[in-house]
C-alpha atoms as a PDB file:
ATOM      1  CA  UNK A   1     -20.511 -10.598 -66.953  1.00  0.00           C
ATOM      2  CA  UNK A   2     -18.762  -9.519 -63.712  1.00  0.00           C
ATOM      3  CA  UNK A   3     -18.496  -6.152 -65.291  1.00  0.00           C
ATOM      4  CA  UNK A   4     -21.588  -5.730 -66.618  1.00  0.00           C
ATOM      5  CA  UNK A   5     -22.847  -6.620 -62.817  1.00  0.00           C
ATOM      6  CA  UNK A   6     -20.285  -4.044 -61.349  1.00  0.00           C
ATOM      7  CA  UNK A   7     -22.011  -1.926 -63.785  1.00  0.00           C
ATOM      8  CA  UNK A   8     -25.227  -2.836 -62.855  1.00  0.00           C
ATOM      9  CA  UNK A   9     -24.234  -2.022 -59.029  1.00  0.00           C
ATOM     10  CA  UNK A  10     -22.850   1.208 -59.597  1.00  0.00           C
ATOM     11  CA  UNK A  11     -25.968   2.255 -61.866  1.00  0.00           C
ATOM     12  CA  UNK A  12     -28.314   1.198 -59.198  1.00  0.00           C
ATOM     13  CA  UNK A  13     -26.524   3.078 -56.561  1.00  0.00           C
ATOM     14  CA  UNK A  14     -26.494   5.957 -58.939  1.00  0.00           C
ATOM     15  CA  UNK A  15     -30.039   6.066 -59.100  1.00  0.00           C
ATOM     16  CA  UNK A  16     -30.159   5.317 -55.260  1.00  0.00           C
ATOM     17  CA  UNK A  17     -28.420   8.914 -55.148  1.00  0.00           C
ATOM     18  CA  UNK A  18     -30.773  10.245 -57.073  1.00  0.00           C
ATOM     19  CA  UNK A  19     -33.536   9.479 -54.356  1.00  0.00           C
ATOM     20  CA  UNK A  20     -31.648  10.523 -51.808  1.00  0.00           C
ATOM     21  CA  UNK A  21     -30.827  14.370 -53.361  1.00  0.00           C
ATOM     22  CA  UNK A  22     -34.223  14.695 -54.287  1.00  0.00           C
ATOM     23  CA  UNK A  23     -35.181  13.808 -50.411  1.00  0.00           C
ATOM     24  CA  UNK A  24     -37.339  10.633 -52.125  1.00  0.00           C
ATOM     25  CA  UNK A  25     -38.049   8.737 -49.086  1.00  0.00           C
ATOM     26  CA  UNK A  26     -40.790   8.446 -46.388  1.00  0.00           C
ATOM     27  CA  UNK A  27     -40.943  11.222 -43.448  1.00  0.00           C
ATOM     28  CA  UNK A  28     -41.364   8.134 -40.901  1.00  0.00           C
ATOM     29  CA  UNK A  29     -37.772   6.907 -41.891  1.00  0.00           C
ATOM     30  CA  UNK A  30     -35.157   8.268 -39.457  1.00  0.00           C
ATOM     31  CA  UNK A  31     -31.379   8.186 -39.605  1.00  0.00           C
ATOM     32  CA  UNK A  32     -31.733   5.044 -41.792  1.00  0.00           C
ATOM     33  CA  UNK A  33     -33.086   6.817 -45.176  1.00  0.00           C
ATOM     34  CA  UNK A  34     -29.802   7.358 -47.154  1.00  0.00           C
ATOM     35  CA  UNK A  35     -28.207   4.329 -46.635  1.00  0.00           C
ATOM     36  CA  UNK A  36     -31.383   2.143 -47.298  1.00  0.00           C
ATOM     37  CA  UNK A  37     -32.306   3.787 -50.615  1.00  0.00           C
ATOM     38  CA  UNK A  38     -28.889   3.526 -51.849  1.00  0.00           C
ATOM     39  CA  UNK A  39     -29.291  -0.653 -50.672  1.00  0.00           C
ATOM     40  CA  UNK A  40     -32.327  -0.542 -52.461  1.00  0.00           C
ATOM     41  CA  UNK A  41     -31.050   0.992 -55.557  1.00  0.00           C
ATOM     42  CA  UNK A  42     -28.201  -1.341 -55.915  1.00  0.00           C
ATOM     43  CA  UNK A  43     -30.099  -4.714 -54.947  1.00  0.00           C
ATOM     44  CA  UNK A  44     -33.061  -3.577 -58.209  1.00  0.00           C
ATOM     45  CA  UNK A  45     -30.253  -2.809 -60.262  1.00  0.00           C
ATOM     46  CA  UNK A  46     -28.045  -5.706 -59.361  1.00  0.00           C
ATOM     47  CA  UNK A  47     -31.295  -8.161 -59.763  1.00  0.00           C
ATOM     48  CA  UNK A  48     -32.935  -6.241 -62.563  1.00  0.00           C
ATOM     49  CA  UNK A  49     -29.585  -6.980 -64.887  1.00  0.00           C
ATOM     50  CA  UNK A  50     -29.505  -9.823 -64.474  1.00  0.00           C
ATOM     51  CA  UNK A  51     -33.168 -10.793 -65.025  1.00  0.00           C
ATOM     52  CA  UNK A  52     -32.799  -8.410 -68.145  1.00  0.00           C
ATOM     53  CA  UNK A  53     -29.914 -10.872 -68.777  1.00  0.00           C
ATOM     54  CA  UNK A  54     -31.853 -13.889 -68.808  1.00  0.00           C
ATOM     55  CA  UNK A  55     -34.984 -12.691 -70.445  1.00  0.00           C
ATOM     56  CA  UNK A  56     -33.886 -10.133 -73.474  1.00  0.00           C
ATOM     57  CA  UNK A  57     -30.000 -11.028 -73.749  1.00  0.00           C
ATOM     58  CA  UNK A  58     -27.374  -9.382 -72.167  1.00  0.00           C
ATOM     59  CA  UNK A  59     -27.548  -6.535 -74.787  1.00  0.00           C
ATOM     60  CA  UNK A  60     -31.150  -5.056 -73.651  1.00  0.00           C
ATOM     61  CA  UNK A  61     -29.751  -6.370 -69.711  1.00  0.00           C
ATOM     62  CA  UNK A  62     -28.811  -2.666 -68.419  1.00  0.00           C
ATOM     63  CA  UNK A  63     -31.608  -1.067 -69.712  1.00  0.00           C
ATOM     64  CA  UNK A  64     -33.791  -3.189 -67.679  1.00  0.00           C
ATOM     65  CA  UNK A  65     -31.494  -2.984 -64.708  1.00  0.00           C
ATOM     66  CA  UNK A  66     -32.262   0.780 -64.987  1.00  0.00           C
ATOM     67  CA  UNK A  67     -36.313   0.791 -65.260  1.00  0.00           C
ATOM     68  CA  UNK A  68     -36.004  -2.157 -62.311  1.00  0.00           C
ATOM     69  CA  UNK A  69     -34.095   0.317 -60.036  1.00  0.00           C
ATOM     70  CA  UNK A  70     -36.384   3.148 -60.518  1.00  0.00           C
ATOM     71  CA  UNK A  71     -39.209   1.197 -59.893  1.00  0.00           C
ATOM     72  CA  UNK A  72     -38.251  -0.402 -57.033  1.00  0.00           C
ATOM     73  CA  UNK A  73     -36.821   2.824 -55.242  1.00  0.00           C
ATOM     74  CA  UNK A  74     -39.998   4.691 -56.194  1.00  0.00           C
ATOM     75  CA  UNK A  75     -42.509   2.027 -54.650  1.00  0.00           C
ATOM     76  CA  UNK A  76     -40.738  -0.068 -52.521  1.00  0.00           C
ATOM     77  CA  UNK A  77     -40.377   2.377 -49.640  1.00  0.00           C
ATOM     78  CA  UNK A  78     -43.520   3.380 -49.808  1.00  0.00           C
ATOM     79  CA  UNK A  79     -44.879  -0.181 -49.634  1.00  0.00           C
ATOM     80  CA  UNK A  80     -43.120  -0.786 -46.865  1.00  0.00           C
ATOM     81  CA  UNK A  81     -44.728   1.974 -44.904  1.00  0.00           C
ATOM     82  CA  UNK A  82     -48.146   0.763 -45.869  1.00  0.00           C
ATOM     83  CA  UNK A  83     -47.515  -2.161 -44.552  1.00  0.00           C
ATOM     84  CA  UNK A  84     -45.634  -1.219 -41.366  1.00  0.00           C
ATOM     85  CA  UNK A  85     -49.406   0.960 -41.111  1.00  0.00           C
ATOM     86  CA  UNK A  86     -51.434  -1.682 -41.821  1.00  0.00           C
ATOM     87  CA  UNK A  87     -49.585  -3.807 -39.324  1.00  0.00           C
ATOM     88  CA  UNK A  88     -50.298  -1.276 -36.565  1.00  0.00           C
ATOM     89  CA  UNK A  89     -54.073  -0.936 -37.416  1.00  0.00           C
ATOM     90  CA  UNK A  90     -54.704  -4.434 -37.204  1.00  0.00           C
ATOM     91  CA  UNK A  91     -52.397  -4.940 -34.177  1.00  0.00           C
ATOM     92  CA  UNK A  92     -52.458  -1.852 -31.851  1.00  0.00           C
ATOM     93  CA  UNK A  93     -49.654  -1.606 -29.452  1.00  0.00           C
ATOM     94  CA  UNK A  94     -50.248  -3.583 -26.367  1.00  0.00           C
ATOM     95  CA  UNK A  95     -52.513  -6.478 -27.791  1.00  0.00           C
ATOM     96  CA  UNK A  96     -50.167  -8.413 -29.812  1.00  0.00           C
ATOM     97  CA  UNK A  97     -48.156 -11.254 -28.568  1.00  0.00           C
ATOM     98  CA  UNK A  98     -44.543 -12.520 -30.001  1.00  0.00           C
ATOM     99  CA  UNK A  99     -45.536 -15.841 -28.529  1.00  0.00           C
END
């Protein structure tokens, strides 16, 4: 299993690449956008195996891994700047307290 999760790392990083050659990632990211979608690609993969794992077998595990990565590299950036948006509607600069 360690291999098939070294496996699963280096396919979600692989598909991390992916986003980051096609330029897949939102314009309000700065110098953080290639290392992040790469993080995110390996975590979905990573997470995604072994949830394959422990639903289907360990047979059906990478293909999951795979589907889990793409999905989570093609939406989860995006919902994160939805919500960093929403966050700023509802709490405009100035009027929101940390205390």
């Amino acid at each position: 299993m360690l291999a098939l999760s070294c496996f699963w790392l280096l396919l979600g990083l692989l598909v991390g690449l992916l986003a980051v050659l096609a330029k897949f990632w939102p314009s309000s990211w700065g110098r953080k956008k290639w290392p992040a979608m790469l993080s995110i690609g390996a975590l979905a993969a990573f997470c995604g195996g072994w949830l394959g794992t422990l639903l289907l077998g360990r047979f059906f595990a990478s293909s999951v891994a795979l589907w889990i990565a793409v999905l989570c590299v093609v939406v989860l950036p995006r919902l994160f700047v939805w919500v960093q948006q929403k966050h700023r509607s509802l709490f405009p600069r100035g009027t929101h307290s940390s205390k």
